[in-house]
C-alpha atoms as a PDB file:
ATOM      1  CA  UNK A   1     -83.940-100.019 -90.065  1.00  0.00           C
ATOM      2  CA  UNK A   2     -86.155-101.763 -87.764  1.00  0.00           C
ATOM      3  CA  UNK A   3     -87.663 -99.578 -84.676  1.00  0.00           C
ATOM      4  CA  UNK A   4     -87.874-101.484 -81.133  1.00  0.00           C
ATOM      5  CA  UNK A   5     -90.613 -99.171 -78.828  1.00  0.00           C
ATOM      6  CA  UNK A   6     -88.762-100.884 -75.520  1.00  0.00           C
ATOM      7  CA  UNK A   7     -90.500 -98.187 -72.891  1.00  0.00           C
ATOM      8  CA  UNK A   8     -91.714 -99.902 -70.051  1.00  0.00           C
ATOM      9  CA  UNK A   9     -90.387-103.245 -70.610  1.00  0.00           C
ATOM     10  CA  UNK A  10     -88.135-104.168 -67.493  1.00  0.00           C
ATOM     11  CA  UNK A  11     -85.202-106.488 -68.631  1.00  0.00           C
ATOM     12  CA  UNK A  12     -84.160-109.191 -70.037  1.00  0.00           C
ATOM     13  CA  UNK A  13     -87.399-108.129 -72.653  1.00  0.00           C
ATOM     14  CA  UNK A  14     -85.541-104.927 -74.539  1.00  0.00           C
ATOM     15  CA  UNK A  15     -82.789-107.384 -75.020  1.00  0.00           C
ATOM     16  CA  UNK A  16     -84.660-110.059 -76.197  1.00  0.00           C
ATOM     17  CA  UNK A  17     -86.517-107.955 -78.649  1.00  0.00           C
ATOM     18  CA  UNK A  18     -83.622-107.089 -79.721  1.00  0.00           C
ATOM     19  CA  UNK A  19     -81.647-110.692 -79.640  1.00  0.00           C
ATOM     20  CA  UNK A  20     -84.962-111.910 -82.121  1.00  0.00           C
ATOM     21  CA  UNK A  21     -84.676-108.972 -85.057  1.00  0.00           C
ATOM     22  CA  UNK A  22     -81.251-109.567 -85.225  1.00  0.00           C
ATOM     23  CA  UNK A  23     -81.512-113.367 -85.494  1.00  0.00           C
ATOM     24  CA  UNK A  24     -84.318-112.456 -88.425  1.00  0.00           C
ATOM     25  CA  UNK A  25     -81.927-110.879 -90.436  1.00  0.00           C
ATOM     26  CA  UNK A  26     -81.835-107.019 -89.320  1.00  0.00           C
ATOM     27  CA  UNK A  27     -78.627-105.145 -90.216  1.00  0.00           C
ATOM     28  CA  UNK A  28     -79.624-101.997 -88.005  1.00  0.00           C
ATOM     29  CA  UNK A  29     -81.770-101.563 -85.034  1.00  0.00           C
ATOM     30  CA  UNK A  30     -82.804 -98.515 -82.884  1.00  0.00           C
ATOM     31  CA  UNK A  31     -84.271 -99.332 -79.665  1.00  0.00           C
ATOM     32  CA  UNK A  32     -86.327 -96.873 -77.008  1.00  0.00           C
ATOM     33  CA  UNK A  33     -85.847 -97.818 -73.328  1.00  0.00           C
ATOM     34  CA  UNK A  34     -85.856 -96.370 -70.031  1.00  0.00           C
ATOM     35  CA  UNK A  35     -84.887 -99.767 -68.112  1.00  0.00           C
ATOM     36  CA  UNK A  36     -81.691 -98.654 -66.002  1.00  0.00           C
ATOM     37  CA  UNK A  37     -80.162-102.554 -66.990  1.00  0.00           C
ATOM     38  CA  UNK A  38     -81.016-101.765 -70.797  1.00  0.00           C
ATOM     39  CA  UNK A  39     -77.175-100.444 -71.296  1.00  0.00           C
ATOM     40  CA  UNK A  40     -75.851-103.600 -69.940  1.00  0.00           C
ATOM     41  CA  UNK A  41     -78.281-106.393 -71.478  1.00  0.00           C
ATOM     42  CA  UNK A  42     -78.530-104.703 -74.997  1.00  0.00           C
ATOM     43  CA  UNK A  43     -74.903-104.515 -74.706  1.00  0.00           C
ATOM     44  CA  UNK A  44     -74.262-107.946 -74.217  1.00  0.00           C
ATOM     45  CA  UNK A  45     -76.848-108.611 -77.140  1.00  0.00           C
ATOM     46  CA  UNK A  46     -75.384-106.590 -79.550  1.00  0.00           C
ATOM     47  CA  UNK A  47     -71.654-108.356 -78.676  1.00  0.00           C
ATOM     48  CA  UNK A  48     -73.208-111.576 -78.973  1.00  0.00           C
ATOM     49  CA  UNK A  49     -74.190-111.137 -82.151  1.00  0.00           C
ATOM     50  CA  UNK A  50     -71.033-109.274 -83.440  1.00  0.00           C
ATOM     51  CA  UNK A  51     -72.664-106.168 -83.784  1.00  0.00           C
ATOM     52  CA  UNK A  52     -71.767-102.297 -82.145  1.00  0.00           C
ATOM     53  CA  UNK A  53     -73.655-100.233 -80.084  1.00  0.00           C
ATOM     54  CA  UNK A  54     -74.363 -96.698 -79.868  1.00  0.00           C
ATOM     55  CA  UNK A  55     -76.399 -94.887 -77.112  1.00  0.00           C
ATOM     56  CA  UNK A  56     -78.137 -91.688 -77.780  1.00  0.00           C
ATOM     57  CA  UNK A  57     -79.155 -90.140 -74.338  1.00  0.00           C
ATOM     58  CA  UNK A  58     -81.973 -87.178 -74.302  1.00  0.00           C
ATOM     59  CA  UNK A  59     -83.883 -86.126 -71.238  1.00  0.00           C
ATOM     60  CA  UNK A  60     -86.758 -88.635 -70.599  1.00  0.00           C
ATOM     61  CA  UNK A  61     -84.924 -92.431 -72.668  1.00  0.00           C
ATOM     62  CA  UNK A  62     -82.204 -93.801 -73.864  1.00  0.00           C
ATOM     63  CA  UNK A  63     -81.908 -94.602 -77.870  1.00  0.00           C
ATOM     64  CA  UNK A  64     -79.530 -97.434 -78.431  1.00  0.00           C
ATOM     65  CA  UNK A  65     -78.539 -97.781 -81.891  1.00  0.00           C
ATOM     66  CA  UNK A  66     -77.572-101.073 -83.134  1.00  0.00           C
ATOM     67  CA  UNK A  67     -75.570-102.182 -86.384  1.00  0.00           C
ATOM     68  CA  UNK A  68     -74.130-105.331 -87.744  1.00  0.00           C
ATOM     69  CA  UNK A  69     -70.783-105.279 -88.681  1.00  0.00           C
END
């Protein structure tokens, strides 16, 4: 699993991060965020690349867990 430390990043960066590891050959990602558009853009990166998305929600960030299907 490959770990994306997205805090503090405003968009489109968490989803480009993300958009890269996948293109590299990762089969699951888990990404930290707190960017309020993160839920929409690594959305839209994930279906882009034919892969789901969970989010995780605690207190403080959101975890977004991507897989490949």
């Amino acid at each position: 699993m490959v770990r994306i430390d997205a805090r503090g990043m405003r968009c489109p960066w968490p989803a480009m991060r993300l958009a890269r590891v996948l293109r590299d050959g990762a089969r699951t990602v888990e990404i930290l965020a707190d960017d309020p558009q993160a839920s929409t853009e690594l959305a839209a990166a994930a279906e882009a690349a034919d892969a789901t998305i969970k989010i995780i929600l605690d207190e403080t960030y959101r975890t977004y867990v991507v897989t490949c299907r």
